[in-house]
N, C-alpha and C. Protein backbone atom coordinates (compact mmCIF):
# COMPACT_ATOMS: atom_id res chain seq x y z
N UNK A 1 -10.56 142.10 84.88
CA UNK A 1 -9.91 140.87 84.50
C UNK A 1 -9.85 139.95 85.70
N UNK A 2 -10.94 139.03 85.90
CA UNK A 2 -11.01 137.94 87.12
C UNK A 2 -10.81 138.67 88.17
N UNK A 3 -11.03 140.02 88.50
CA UNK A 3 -11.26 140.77 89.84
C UNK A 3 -9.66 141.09 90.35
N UNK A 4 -8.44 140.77 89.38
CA UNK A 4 -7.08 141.67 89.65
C UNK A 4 -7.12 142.89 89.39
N UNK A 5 -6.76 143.65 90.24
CA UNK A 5 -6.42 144.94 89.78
C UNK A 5 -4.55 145.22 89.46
N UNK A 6 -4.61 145.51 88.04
CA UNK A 6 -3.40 145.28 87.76
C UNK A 6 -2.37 146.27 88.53
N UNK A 7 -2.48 146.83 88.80
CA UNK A 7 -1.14 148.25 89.95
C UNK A 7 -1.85 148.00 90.86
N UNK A 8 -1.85 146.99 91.77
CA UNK A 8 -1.71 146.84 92.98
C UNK A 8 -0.91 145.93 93.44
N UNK A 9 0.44 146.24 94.12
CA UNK A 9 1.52 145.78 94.71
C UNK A 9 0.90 145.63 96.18
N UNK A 10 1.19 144.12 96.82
CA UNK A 10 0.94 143.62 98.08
C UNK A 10 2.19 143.93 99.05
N UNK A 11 2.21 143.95 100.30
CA UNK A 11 2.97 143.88 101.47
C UNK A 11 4.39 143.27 100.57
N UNK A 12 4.20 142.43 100.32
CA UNK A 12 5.92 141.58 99.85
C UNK A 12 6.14 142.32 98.68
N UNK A 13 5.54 143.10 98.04
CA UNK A 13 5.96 144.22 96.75
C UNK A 13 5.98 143.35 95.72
N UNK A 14 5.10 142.48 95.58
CA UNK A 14 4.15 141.12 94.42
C UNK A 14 2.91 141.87 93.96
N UNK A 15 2.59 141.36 92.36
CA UNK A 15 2.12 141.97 91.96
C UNK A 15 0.92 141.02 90.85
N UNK A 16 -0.55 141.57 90.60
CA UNK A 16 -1.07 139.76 90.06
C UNK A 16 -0.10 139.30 89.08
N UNK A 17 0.94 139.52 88.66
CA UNK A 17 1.70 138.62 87.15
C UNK A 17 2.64 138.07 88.26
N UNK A 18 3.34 138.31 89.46
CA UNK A 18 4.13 137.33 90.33
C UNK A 18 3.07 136.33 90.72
N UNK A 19 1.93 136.47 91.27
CA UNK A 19 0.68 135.24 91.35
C UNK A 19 0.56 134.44 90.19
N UNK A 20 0.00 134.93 89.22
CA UNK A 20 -0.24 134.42 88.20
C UNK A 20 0.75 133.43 87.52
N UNK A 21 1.97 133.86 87.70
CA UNK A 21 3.01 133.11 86.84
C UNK A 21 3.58 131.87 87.79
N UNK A 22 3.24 131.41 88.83
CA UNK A 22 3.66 130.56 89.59
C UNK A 22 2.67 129.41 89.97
N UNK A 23 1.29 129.75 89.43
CA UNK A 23 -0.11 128.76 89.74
C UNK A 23 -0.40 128.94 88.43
N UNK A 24 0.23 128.45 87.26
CA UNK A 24 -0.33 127.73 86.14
C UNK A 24 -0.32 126.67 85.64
N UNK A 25 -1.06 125.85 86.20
CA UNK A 25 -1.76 124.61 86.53
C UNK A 25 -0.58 123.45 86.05
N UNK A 26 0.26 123.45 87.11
CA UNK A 26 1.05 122.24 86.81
C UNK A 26 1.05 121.04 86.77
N UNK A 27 1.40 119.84 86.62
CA UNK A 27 0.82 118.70 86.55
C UNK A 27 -0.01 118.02 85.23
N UNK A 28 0.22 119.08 84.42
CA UNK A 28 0.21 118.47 83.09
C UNK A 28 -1.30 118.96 82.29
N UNK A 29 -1.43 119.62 83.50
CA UNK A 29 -3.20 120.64 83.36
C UNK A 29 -3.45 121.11 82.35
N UNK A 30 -3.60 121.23 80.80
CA UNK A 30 -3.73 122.10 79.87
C UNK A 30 -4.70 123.18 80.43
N UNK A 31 -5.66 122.66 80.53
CA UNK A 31 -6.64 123.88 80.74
C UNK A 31 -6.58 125.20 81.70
N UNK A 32 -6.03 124.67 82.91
CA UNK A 32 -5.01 125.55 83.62
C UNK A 32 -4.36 126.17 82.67
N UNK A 33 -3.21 126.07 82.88
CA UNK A 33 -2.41 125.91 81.95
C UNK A 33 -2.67 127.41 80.21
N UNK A 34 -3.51 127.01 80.16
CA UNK A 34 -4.38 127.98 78.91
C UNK A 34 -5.07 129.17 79.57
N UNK A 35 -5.63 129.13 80.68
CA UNK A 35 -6.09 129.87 81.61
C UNK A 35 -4.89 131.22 81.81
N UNK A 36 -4.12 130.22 82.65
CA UNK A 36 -3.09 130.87 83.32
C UNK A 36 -2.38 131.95 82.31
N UNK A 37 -2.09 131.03 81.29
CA UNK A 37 -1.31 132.14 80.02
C UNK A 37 -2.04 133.30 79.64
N UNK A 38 -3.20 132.91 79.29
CA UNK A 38 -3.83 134.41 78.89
C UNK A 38 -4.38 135.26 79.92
N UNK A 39 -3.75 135.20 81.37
CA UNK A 39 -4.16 135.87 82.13
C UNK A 39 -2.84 136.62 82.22
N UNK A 40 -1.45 136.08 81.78
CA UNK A 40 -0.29 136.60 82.22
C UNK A 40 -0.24 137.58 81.13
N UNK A 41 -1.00 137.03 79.47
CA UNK A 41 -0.89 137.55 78.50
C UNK A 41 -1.59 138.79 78.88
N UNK A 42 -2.91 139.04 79.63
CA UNK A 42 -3.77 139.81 79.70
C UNK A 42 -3.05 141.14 80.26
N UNK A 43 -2.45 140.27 81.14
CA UNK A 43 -1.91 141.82 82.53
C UNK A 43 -0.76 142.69 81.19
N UNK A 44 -0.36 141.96 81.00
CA UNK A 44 1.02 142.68 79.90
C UNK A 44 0.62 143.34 79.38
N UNK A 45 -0.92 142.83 78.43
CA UNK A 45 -0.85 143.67 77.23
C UNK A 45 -1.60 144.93 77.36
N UNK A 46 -2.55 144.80 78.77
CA UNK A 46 -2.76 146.26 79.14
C UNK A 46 -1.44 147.03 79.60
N UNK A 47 -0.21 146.45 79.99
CA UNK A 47 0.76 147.25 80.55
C UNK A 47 1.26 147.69 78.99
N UNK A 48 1.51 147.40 78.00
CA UNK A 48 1.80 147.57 76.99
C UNK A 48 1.23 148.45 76.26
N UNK A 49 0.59 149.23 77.15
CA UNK A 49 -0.67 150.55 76.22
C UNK A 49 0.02 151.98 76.68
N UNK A 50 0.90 151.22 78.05
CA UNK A 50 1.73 152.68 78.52
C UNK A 50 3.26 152.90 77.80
N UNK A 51 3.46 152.14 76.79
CA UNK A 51 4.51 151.89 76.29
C UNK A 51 5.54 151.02 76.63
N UNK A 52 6.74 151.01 76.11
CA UNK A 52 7.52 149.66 75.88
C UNK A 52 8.38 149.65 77.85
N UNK A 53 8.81 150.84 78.13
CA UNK A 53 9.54 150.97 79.32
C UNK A 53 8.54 151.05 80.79
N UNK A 54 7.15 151.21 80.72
CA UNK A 54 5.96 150.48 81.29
C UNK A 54 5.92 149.04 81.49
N UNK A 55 5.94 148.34 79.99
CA UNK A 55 6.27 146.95 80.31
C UNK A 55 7.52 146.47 80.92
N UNK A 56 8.68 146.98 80.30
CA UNK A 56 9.70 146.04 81.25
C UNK A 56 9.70 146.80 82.14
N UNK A 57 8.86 147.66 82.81
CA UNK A 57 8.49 147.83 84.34
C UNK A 57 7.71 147.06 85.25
N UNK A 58 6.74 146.50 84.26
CA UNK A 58 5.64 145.58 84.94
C UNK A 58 6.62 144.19 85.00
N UNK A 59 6.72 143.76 83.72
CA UNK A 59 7.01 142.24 83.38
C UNK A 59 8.25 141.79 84.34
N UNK A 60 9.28 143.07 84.64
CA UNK A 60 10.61 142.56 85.16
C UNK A 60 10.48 143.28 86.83
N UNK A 61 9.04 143.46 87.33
CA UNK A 61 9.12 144.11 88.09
C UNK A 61 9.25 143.01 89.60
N UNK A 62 10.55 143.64 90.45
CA UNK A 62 10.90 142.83 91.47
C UNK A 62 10.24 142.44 93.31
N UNK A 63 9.51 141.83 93.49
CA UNK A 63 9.61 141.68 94.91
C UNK A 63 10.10 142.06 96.00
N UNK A 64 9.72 141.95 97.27
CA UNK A 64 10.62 142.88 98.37
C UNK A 64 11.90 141.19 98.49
N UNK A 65 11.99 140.30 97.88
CA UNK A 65 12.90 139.65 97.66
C UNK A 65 13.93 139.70 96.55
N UNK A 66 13.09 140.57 96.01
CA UNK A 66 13.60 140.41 94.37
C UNK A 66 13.97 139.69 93.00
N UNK A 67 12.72 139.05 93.61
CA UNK A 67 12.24 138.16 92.15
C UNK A 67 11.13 138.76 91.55
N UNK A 68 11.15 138.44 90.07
CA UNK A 68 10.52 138.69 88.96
C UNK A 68 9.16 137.61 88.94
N UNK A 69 8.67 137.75 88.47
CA UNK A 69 7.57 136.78 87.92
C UNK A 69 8.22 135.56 87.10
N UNK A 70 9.08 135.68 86.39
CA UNK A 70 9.82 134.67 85.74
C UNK A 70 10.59 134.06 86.74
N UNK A 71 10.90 134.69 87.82
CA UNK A 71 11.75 133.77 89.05
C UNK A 71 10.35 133.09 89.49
N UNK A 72 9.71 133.63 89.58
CA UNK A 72 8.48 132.67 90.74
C UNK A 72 7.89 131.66 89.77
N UNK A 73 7.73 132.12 88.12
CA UNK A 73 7.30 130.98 87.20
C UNK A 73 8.59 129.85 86.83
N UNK A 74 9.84 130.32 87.24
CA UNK A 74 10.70 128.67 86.86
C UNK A 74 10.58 128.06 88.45
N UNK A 75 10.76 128.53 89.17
CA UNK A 75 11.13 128.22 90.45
C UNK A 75 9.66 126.96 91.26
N UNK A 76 8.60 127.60 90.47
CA UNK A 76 7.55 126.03 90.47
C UNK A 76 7.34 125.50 89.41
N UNK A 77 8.27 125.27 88.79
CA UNK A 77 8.12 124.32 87.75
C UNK A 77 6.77 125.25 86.51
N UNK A 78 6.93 125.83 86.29
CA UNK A 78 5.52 126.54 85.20
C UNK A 78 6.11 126.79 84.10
N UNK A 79 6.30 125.44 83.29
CA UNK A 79 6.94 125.90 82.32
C UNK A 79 6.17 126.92 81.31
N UNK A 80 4.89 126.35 81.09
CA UNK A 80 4.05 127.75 79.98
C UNK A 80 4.06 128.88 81.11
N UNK A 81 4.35 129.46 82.18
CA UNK A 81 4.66 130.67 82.04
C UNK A 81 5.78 130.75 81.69
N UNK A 82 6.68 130.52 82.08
CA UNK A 82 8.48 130.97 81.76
C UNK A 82 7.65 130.95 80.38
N UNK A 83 7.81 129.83 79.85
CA UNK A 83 7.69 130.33 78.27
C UNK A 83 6.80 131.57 77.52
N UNK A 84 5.72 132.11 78.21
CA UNK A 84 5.44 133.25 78.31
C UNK A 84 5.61 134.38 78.17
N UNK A 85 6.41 134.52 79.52
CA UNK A 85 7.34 135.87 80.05
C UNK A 85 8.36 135.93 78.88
N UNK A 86 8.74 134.44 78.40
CA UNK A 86 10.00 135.24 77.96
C UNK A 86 9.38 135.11 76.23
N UNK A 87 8.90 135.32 75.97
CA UNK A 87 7.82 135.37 74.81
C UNK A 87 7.44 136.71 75.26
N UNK A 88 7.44 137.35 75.88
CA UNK A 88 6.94 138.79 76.51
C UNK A 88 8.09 139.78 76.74
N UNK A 89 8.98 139.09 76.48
CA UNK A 89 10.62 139.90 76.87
C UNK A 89 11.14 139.82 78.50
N UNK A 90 10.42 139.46 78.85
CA UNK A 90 11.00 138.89 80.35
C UNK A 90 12.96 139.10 80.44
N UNK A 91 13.28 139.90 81.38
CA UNK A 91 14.58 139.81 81.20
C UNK A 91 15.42 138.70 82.26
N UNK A 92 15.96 137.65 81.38
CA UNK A 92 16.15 136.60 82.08
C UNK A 92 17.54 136.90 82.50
N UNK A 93 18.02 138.26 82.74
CA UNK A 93 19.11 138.38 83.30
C UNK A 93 19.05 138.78 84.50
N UNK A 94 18.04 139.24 85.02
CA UNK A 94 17.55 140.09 86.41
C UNK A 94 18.09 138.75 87.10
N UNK A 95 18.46 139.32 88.43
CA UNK A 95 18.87 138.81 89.70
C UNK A 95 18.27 139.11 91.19
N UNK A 96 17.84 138.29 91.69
CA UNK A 96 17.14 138.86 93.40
C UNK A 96 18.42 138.98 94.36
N UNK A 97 17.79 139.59 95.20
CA UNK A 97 18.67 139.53 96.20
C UNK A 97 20.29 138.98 96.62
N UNK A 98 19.85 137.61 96.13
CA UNK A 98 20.94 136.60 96.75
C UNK A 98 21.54 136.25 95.46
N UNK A 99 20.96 137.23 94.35
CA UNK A 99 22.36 136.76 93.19
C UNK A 99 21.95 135.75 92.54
N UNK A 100 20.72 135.68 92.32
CA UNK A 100 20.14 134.25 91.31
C UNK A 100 19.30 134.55 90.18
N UNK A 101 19.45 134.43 89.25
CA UNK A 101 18.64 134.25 87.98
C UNK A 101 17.44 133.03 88.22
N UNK A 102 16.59 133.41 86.97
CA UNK A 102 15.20 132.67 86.69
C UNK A 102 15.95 131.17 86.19
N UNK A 103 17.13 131.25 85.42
CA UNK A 103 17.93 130.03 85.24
C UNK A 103 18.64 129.10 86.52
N UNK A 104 18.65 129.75 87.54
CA UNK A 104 19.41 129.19 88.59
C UNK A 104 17.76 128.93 89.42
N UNK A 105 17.29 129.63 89.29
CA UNK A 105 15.91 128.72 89.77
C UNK A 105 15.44 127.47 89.20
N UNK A 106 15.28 127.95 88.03
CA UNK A 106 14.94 126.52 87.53
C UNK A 106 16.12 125.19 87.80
N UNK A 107 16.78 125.38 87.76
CA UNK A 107 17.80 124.34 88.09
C UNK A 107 17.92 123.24 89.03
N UNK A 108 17.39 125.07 90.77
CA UNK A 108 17.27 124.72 91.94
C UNK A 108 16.10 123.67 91.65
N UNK A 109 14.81 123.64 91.28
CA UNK A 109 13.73 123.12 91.25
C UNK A 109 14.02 121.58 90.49
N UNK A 110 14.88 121.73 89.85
CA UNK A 110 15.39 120.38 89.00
C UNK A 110 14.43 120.32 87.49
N UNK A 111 14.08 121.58 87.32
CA UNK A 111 13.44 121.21 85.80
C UNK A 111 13.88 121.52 84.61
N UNK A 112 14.50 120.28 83.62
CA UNK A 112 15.15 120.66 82.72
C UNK A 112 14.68 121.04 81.31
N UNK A 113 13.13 121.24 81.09
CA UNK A 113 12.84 121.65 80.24
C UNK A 113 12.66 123.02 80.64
N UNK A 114 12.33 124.05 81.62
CA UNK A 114 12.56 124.74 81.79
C UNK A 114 14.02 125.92 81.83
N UNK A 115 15.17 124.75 82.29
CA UNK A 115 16.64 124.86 82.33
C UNK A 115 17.08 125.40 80.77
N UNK A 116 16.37 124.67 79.70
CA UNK A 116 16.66 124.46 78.02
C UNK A 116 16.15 125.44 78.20
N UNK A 117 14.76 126.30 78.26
CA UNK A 117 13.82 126.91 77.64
C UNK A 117 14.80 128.49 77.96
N UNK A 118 15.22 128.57 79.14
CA UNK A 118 15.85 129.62 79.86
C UNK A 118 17.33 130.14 79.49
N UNK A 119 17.98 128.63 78.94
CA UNK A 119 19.54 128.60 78.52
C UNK A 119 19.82 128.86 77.28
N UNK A 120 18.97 128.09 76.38
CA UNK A 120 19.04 127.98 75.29
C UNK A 120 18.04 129.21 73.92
């Protein structure tokens, strides 16, 4: 799949769906954008062959900061990932380090369709 190997965790304990979910083509990019999703879609749904507690291992899996992929997708503005992840079960309750949700990211970033998508 585009040369990721899906279980491979980097130095910062990131993983391709923390990449992936933060460079989907913002700026109004559809095609990005369409790219990006079915690549986030891709990694899942092979994680989804090891069963359901596999995935919210992959999908909610944390950084040596401890963010999720859904923290790194509100936190640059990506709204089709957030909408994604949490279309994927993304647990938008997880917290990093310093005590912040994927909702308090988005906030930080100032994006309020993301803010709705996360709150509501």
């Amino acid at each position: 799949m585009y040369g990721a190997r899906r279980g491979v965790i980097d130095k910062d304990g990131r993983t391709a769906l923390h990449y992936a979910s933060h460079r989907s083509g913002g700026g109004g990019d559809e095609d990005s954008a369409n790219v990006v999703e079915s690549i986030i879609k891709e990694l899942i749904t092979t994680s989804t062959r090891r069963g359901p507690d596999a995935l919210s291992a992959f999908v909610d899996r944390q950084d040596g900061k401890g963010k999720t992929a859904l923290h790194r997708a509100a936190y640059h503005g990506q709204l089709r990932a957030v909408q994604t992840l949490i279309g994927c079960n993304a647990d938008v309750r997880v917290k990093d380090k310093l005590g912040c949700t994927a909702l308090l990211a988005a906030a930080d970033a100032k994006d309020v369709d993301e803010v709705n998508t996360l709150y509501l």
